[in-house]
PDB file of N, CA and C in Angstrom:
ATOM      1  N   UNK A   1      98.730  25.914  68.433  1.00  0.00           N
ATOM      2  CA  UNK A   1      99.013  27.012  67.540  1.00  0.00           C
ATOM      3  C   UNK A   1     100.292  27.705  67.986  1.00  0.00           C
ATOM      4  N   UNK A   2     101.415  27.816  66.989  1.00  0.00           N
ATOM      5  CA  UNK A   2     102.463  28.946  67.474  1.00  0.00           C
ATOM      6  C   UNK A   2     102.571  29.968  67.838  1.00  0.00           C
ATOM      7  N   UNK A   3     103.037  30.569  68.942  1.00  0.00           N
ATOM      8  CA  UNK A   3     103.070  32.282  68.604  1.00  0.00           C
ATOM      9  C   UNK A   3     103.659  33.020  67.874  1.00  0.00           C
ATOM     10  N   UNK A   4     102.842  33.844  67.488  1.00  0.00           N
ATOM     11  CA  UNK A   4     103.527  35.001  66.586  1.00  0.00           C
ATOM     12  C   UNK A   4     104.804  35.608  66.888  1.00  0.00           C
ATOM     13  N   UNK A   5     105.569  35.691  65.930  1.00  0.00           N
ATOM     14  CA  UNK A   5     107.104  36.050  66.404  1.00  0.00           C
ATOM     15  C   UNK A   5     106.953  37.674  66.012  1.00  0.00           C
ATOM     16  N   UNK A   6     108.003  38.154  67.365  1.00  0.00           N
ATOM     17  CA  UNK A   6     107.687  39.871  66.850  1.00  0.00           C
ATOM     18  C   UNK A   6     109.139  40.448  66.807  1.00  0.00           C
ATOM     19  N   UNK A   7     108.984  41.633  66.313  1.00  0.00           N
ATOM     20  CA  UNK A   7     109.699  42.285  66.594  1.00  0.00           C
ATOM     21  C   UNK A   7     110.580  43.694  67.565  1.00  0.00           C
ATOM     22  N   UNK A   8     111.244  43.166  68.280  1.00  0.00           N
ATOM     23  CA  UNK A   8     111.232  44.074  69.876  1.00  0.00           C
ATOM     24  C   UNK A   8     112.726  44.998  69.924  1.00  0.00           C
ATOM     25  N   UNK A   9     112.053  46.463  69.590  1.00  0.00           N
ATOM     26  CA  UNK A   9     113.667  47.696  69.632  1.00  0.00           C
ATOM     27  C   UNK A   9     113.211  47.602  71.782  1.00  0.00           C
ATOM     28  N   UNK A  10     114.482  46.982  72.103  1.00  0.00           N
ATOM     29  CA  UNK A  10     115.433  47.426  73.348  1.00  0.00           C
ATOM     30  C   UNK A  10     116.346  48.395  73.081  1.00  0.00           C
ATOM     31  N   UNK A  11     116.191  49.600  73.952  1.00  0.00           N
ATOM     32  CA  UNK A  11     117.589  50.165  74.531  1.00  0.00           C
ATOM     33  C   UNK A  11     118.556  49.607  75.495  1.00  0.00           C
ATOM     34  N   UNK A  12     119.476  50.362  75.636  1.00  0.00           N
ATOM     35  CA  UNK A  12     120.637  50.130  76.413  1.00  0.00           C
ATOM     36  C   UNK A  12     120.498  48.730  76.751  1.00  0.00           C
ATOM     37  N   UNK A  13     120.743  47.758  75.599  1.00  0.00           N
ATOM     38  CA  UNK A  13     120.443  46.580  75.507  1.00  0.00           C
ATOM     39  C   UNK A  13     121.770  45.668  76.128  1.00  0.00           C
ATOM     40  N   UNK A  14     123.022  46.591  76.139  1.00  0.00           N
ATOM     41  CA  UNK A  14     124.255  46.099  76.638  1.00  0.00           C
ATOM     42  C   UNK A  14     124.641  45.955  77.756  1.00  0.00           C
ATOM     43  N   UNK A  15     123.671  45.719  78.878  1.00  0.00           N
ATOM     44  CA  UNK A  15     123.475  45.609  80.464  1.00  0.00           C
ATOM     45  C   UNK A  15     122.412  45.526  80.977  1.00  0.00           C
ATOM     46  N   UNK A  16     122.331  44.874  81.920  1.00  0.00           N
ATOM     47  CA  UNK A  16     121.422  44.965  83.133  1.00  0.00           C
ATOM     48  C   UNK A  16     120.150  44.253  82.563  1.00  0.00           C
ATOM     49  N   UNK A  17     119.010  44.890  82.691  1.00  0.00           N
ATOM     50  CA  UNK A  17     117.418  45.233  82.418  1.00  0.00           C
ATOM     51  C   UNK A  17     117.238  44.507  80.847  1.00  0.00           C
ATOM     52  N   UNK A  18     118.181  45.611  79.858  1.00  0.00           N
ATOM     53  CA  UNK A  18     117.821  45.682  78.660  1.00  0.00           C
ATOM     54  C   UNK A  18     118.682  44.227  78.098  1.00  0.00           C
ATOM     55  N   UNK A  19     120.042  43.676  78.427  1.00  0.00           N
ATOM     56  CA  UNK A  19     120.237  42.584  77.744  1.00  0.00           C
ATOM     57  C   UNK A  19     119.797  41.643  78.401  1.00  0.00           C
ATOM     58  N   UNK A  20     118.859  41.331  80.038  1.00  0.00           N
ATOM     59  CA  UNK A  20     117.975  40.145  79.797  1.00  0.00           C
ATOM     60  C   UNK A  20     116.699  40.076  78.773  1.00  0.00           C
ATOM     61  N   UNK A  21     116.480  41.464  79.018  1.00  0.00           N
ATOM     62  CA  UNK A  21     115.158  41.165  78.116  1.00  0.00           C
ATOM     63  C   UNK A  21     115.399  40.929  76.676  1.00  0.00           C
ATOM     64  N   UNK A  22     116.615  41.052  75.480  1.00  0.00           N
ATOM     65  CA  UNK A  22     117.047  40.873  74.819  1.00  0.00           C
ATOM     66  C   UNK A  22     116.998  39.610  74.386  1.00  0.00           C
ATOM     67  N   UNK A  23     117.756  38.526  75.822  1.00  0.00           N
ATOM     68  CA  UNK A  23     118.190  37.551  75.617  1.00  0.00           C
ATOM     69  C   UNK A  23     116.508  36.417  75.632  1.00  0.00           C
ATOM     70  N   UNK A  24     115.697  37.141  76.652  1.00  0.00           N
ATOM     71  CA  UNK A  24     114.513  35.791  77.129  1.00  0.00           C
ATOM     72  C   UNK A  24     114.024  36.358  75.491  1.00  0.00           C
ATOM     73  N   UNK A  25     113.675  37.116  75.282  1.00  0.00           N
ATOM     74  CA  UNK A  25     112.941  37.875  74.316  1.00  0.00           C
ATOM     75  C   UNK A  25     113.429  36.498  72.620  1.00  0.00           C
ATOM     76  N   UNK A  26     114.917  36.744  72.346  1.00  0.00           N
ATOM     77  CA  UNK A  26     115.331  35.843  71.713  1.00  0.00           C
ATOM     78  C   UNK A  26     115.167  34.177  71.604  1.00  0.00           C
ATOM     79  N   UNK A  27     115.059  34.120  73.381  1.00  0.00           N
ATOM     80  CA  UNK A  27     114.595  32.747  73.127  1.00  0.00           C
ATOM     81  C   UNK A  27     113.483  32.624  72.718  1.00  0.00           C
ATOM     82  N   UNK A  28     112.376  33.314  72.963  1.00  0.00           N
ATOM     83  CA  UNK A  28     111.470  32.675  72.482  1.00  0.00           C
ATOM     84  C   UNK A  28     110.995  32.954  70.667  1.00  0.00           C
ATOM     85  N   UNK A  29     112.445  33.666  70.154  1.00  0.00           N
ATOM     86  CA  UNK A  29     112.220  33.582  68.298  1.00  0.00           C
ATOM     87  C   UNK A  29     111.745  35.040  68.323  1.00  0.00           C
ATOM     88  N   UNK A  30     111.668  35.808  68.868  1.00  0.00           N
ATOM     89  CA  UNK A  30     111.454  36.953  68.788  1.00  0.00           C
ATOM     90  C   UNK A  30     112.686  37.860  67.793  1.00  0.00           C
ATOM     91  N   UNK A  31     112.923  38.479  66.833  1.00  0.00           N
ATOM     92  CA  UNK A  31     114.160  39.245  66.305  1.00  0.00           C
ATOM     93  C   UNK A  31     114.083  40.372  67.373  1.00  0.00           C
ATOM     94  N   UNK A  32     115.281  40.874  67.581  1.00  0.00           N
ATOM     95  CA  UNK A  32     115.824  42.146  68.226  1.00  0.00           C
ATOM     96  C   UNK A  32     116.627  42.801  67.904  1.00  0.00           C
ATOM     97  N   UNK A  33     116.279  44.541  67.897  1.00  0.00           N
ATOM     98  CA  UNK A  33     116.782  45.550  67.654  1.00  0.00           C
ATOM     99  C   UNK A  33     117.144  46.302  69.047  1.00  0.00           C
ATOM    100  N   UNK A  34     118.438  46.270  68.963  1.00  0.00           N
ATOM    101  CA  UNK A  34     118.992  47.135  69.922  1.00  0.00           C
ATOM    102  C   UNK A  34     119.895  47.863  69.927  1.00  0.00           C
ATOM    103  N   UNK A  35     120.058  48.681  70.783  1.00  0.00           N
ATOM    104  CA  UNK A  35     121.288  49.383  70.741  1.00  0.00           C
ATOM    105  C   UNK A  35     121.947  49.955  72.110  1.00  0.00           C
ATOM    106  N   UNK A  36     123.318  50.663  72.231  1.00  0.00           N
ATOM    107  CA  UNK A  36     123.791  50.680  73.306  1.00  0.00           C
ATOM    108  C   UNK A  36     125.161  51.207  73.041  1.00  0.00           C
ATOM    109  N   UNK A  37     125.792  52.333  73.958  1.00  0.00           N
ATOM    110  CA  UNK A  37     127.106  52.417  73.561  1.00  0.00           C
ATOM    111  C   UNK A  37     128.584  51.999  73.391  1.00  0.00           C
ATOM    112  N   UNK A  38     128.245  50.728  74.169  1.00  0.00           N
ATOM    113  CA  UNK A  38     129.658  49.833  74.069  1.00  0.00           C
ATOM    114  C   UNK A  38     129.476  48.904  73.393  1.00  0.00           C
ATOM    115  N   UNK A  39     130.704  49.188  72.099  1.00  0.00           N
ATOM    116  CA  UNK A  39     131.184  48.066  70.827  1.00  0.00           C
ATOM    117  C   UNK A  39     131.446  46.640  71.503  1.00  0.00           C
ATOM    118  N   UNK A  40     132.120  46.733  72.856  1.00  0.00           N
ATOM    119  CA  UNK A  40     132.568  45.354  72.942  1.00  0.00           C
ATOM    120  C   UNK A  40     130.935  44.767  73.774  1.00  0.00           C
ATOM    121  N   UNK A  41     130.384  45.352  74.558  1.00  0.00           N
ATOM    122  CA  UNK A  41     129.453  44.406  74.917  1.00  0.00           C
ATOM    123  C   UNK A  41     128.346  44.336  73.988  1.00  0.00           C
ATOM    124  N   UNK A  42     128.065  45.158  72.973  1.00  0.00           N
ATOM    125  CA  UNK A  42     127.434  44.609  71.821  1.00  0.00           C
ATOM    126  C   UNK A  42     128.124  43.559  70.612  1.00  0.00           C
ATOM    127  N   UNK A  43     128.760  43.490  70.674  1.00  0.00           N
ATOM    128  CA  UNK A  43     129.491  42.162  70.449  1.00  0.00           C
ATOM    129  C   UNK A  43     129.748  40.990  70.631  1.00  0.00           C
ATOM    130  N   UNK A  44     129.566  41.153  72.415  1.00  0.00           N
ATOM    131  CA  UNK A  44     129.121  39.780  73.205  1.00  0.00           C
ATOM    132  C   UNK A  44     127.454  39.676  72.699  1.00  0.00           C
ATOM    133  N   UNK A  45     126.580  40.316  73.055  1.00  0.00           N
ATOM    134  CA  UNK A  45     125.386  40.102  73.180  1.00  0.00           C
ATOM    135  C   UNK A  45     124.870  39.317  72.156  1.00  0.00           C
ATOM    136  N   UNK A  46     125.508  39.976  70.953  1.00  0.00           N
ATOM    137  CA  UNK A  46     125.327  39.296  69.435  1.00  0.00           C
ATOM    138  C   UNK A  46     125.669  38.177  68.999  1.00  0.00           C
ATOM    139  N   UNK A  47     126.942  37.965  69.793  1.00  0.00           N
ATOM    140  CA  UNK A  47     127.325  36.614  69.866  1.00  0.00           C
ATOM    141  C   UNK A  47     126.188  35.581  70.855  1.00  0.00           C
ATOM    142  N   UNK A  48     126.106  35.995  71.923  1.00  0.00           N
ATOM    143  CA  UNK A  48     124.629  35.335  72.343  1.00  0.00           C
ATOM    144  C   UNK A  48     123.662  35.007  72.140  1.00  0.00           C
ATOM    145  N   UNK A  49     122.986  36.479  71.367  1.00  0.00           N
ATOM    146  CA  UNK A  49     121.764  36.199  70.846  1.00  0.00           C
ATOM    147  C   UNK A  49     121.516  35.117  69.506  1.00  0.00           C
ATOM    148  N   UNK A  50     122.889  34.962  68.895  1.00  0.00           N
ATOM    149  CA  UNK A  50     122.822  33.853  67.557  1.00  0.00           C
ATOM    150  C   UNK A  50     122.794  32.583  68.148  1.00  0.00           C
ATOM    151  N   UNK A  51     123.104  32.652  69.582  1.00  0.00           N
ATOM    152  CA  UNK A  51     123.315  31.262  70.200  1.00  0.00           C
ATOM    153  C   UNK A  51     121.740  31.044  70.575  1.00  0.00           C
ATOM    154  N   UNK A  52     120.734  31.887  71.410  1.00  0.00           N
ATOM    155  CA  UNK A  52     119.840  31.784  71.481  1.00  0.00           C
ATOM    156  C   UNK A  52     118.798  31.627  70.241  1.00  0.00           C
ATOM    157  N   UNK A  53     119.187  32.201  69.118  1.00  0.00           N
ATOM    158  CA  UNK A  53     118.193  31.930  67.893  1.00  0.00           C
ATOM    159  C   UNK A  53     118.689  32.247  66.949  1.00  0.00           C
ATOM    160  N   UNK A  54     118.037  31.886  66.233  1.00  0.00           N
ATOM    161  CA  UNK A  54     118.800  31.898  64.209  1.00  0.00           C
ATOM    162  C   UNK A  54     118.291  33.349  63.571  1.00  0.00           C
ATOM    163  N   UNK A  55     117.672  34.157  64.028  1.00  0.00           N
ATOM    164  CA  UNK A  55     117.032  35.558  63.916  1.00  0.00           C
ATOM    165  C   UNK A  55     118.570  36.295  63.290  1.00  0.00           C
ATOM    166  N   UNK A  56     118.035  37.232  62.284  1.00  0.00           N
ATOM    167  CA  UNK A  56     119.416  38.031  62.282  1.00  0.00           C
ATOM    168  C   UNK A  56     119.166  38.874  63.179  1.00  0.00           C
ATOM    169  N   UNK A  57     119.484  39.767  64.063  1.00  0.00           N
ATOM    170  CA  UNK A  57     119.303  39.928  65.419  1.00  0.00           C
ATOM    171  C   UNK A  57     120.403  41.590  64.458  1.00  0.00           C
ATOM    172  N   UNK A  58     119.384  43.144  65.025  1.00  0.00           N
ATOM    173  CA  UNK A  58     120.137  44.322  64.542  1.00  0.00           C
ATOM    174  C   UNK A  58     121.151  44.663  65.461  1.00  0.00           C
ATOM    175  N   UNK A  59     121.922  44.982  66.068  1.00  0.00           N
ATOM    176  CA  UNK A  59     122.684  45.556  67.381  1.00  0.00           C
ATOM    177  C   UNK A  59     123.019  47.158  66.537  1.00  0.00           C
ATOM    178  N   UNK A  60     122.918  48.185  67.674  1.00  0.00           N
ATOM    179  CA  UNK A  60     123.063  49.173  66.802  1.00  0.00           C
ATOM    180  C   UNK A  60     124.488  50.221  68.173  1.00  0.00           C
ATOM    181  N   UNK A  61     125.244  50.539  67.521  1.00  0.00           N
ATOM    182  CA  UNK A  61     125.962  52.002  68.506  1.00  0.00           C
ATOM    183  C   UNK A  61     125.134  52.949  68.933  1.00  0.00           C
ATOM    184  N   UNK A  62     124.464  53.343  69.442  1.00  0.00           N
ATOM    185  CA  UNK A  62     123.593  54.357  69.352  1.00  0.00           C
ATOM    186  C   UNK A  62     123.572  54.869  71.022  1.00  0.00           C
ATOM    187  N   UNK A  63     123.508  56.103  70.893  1.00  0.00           N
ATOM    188  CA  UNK A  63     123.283  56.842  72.232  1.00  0.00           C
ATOM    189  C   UNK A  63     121.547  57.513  72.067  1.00  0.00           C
ATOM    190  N   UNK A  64     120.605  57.100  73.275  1.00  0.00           N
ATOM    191  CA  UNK A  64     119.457  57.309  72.791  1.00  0.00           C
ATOM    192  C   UNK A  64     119.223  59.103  73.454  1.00  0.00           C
ATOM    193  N   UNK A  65     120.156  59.853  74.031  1.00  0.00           N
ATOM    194  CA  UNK A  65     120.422  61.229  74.123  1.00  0.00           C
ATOM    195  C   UNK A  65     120.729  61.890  72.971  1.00  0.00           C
ATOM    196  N   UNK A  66     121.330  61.600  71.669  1.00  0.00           N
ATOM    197  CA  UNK A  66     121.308  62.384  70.439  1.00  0.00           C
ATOM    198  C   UNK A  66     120.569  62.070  69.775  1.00  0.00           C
ATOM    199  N   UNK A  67     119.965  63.141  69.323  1.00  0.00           N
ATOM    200  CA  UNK A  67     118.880  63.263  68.109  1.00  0.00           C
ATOM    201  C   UNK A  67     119.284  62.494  67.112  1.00  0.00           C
ATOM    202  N   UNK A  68     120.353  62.790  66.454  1.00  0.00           N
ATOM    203  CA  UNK A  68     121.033  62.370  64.896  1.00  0.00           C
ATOM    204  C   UNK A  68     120.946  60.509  65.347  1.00  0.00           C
ATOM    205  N   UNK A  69     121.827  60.035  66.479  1.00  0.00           N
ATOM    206  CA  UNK A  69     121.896  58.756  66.542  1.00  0.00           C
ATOM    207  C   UNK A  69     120.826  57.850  66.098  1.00  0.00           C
ATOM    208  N   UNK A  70     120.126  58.100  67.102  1.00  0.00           N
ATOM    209  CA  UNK A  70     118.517  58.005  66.983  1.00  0.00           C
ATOM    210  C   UNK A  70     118.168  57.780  65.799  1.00  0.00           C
ATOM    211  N   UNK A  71     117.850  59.085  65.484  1.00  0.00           N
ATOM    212  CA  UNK A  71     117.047  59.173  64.129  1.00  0.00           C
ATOM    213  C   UNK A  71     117.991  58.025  63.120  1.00  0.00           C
ATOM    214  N   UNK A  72     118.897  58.244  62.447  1.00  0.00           N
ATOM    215  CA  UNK A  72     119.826  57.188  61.880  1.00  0.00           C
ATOM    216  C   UNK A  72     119.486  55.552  61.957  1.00  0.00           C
ATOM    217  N   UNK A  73     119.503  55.594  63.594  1.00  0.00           N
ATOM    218  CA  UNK A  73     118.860  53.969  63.881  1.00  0.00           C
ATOM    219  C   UNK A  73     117.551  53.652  63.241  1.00  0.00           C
ATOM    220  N   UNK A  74     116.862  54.742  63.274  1.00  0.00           N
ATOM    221  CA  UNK A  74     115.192  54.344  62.671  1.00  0.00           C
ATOM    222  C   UNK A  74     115.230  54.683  61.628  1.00  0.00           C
ATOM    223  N   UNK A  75     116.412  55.376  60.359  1.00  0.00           N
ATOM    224  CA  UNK A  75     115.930  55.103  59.113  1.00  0.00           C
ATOM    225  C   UNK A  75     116.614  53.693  58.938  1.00  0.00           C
ATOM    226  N   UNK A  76     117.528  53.433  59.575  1.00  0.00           N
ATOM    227  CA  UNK A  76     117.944  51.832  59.023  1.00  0.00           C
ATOM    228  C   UNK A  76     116.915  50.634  59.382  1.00  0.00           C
ATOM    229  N   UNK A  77     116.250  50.850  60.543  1.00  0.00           N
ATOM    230  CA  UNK A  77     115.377  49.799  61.118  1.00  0.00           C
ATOM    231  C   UNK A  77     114.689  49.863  60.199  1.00  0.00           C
ATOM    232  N   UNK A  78     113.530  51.314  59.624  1.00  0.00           N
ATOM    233  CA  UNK A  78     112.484  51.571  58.745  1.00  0.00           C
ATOM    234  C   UNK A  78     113.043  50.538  57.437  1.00  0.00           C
ATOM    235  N   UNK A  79     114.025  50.765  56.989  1.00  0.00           N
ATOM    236  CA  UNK A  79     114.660  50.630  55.671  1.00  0.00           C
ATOM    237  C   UNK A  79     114.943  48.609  55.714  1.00  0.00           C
ATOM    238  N   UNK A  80     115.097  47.912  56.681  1.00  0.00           N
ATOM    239  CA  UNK A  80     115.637  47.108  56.589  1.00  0.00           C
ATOM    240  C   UNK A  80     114.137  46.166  56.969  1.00  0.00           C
ATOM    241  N   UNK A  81     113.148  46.797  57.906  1.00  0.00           N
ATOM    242  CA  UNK A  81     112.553  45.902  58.614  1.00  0.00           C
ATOM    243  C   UNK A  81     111.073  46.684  58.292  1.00  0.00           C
ATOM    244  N   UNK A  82     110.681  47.924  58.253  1.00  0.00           N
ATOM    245  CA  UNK A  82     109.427  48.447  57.787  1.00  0.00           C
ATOM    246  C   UNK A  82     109.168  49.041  59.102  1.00  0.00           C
ATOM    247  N   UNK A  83     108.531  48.069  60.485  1.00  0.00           N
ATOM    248  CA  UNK A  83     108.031  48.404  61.450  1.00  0.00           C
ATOM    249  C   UNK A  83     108.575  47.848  62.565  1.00  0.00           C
ATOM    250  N   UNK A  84     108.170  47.754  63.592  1.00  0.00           N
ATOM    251  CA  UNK A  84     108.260  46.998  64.677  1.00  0.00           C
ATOM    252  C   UNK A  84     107.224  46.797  65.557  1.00  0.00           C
ATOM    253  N   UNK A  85     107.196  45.823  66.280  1.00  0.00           N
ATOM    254  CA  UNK A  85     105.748  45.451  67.228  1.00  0.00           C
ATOM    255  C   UNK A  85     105.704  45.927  68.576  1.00  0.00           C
ATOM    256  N   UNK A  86     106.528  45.352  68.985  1.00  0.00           N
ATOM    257  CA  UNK A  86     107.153  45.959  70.107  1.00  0.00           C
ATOM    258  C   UNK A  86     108.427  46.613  70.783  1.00  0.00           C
ATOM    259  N   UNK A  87     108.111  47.999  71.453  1.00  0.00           N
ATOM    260  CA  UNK A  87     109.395  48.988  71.949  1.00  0.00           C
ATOM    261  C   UNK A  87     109.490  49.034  73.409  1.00  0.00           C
ATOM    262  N   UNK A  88     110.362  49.576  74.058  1.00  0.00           N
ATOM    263  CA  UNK A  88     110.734  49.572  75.115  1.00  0.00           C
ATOM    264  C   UNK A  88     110.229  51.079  75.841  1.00  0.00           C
ATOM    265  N   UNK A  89     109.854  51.235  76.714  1.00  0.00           N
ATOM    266  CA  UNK A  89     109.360  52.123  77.701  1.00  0.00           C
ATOM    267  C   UNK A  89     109.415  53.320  77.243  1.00  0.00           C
ATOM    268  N   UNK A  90     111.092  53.651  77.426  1.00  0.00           N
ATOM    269  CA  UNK A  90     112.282  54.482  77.674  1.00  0.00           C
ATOM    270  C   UNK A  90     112.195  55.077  76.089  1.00  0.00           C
ATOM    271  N   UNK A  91     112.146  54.759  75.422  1.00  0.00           N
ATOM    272  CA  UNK A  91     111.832  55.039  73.694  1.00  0.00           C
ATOM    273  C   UNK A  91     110.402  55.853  73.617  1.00  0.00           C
ATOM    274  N   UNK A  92     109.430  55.103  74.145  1.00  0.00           N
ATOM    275  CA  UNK A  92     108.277  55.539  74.163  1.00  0.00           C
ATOM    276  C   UNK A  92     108.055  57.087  74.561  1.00  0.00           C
ATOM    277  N   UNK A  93     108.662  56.945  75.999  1.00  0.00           N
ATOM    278  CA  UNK A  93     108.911  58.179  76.598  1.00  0.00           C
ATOM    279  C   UNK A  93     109.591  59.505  75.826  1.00  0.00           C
ATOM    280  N   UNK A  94     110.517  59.142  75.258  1.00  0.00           N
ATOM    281  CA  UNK A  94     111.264  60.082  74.217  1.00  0.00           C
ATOM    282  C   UNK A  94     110.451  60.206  73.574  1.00  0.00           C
ATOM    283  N   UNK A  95     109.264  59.285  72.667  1.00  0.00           N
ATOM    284  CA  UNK A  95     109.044  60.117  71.730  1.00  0.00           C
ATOM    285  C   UNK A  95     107.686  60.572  71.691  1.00  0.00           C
ATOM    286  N   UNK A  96     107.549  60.673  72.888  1.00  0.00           N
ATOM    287  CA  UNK A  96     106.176  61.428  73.100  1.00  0.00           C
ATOM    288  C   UNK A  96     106.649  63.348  73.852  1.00  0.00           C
ATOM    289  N   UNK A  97     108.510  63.117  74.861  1.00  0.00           N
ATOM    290  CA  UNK A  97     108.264  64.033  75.110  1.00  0.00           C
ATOM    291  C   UNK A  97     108.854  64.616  74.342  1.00  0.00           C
ATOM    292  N   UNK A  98     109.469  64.483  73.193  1.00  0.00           N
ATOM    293  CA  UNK A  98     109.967  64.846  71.478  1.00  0.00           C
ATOM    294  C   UNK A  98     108.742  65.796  70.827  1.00  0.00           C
ATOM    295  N   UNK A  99     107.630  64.703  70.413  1.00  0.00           N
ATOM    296  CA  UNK A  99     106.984  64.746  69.709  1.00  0.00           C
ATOM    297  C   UNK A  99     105.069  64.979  69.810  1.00  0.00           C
ATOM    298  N   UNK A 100     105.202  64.617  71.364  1.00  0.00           N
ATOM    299  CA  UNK A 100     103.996  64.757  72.041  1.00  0.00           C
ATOM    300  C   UNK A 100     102.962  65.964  71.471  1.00  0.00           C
TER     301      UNK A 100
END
């Protein structure tokens, strides 16, 4: 039986932590939403991640310290994709101590 392919918002997806998990995440057909403040290494990544899978794969500018950014990213995610399955820690954390 296949696994279910999901959908996974990474932050600061443009280094370290967040673009391996991006990248294993992709291999295995997973789509990814991310974001991060540098144009050029979200650019590389994207270029990667099409290499790793045929997914349209979101990359977003986003600083996850402004409200507006943020919010913006999740009406486009909402708008383009509905939901997501799986989020990253660091997100979680925000929006519990946001919204808690």
């Amino acid at each position: 039986m296949a696994a279910t392919k999901k959908t996974v918002l990474i932050t600061g997806v443009t280094r370290g932590i967040g673009r391996a998990l991006a990248l294993e995440f992709a291999k295995h057909g997973h789509l990814i939403i991310g974001c991060g403040r540098d144009k050029t290494n979200l650019d590389s990544l994207q270029l990667q991640l099409s290499n790793a899978s045929p997914q349209s794969h979101l990359l977003f500018i986003a600083d996850v310290k402004s409200d507006d950014s943020v919010r913006q990213m999740a009406h486009t995610v909402r708008d383009k994709l509905g939901s997501l399955d799986i989020i990253d820690m660091f997100v979680l954390q925000c929006f519990f101590l946001h919204f808690g």
